[in-house]
N, C-alpha and C. Protein backbone atom coordinates (compact mmCIF):
# COMPACT_ATOMS: atom_id res chain seq x y z
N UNK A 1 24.06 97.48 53.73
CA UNK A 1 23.60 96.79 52.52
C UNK A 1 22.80 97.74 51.62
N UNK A 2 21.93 98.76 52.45
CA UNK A 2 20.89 99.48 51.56
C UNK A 2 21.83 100.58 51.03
N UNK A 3 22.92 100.96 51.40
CA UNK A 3 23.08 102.13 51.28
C UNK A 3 24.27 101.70 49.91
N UNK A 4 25.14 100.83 49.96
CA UNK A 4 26.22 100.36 49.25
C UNK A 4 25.17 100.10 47.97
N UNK A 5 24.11 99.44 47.84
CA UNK A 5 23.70 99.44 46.86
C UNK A 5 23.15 100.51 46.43
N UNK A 6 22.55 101.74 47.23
CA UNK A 6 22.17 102.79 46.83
C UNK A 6 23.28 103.75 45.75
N UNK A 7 24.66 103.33 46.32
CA UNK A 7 25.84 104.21 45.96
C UNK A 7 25.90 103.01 44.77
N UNK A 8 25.80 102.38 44.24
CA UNK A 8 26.23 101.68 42.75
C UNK A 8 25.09 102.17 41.42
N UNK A 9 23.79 102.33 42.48
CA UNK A 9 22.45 102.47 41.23
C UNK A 9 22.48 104.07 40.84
N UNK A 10 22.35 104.31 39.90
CA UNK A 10 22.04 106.08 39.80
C UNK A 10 20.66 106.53 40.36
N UNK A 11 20.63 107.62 41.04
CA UNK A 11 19.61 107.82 41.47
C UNK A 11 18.16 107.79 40.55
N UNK A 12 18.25 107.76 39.45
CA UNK A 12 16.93 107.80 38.99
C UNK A 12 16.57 106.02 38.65
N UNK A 13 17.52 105.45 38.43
CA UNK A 13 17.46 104.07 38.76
C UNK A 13 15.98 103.81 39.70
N UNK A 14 16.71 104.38 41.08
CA UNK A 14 15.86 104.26 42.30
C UNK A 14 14.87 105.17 42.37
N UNK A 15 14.63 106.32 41.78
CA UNK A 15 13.72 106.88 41.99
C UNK A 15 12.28 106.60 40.91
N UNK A 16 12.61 106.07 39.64
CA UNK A 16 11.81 105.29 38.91
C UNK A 16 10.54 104.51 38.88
N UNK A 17 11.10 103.48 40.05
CA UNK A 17 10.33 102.54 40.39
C UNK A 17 9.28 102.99 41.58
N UNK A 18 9.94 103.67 42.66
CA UNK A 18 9.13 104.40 43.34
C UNK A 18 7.72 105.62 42.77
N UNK A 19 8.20 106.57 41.58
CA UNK A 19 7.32 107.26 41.21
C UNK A 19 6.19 106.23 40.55
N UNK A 20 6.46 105.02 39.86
CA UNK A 20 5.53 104.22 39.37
C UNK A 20 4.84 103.45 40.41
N UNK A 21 5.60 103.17 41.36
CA UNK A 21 4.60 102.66 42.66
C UNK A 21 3.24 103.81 43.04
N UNK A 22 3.85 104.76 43.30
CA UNK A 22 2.75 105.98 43.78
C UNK A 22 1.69 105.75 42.66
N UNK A 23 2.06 106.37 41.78
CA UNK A 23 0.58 106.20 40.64
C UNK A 23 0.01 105.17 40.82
N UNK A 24 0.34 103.78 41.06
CA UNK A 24 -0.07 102.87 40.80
C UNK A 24 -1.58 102.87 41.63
N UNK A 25 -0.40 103.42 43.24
CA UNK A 25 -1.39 103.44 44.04
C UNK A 25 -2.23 104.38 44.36
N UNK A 26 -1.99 105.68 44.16
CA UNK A 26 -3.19 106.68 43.98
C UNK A 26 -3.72 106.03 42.97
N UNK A 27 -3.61 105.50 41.57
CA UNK A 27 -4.76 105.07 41.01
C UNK A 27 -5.63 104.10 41.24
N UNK A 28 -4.89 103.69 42.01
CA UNK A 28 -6.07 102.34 43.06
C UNK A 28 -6.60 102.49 43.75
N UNK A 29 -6.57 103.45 45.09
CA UNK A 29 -7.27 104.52 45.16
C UNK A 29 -8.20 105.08 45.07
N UNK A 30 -8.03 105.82 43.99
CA UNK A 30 -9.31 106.38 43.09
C UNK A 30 -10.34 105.67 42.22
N UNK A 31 -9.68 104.06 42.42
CA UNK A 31 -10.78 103.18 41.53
C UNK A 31 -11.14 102.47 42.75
N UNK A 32 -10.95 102.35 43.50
CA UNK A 32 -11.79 102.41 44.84
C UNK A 32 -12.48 103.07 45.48
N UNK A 33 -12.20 104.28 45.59
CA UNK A 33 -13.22 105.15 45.75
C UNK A 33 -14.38 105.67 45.02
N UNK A 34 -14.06 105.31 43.44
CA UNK A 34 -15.37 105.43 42.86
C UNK A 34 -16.18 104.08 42.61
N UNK A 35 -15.62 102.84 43.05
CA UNK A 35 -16.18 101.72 42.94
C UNK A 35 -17.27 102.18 44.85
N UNK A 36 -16.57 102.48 45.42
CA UNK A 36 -17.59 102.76 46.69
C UNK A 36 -18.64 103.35 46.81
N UNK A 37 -18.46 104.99 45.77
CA UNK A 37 -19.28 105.56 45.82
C UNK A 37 -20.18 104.97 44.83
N UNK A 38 -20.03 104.25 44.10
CA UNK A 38 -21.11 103.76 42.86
C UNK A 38 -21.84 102.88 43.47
N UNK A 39 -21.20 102.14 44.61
CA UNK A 39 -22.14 101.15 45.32
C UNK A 39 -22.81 102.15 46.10
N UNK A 40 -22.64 102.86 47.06
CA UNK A 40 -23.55 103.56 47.58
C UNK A 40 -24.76 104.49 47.32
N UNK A 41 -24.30 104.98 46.41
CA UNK A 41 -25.31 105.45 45.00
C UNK A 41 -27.23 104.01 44.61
């Protein structure tokens, strides 16, 4: 199933959504980690 649909989408299709996941989450992340350190401060 994963792969048949892999072979219909163009790869940047699929790779798209993934690079916007990452940022999302390194930037969440990093607004967590400075929300921590501001409390500890």
């Amino acid at each position: 199933l994963m792969s048949l649909g892999m072979m219909m989408m163009p790869p940047m299709v699929i790779s798209t959504p993934f690079k916007i996941l990452l940022f999302v989450m390194v930037d969440g992340w990093q607004m967590i980690a400075r929300v921590l350190s501001m409390s500890f401060h």
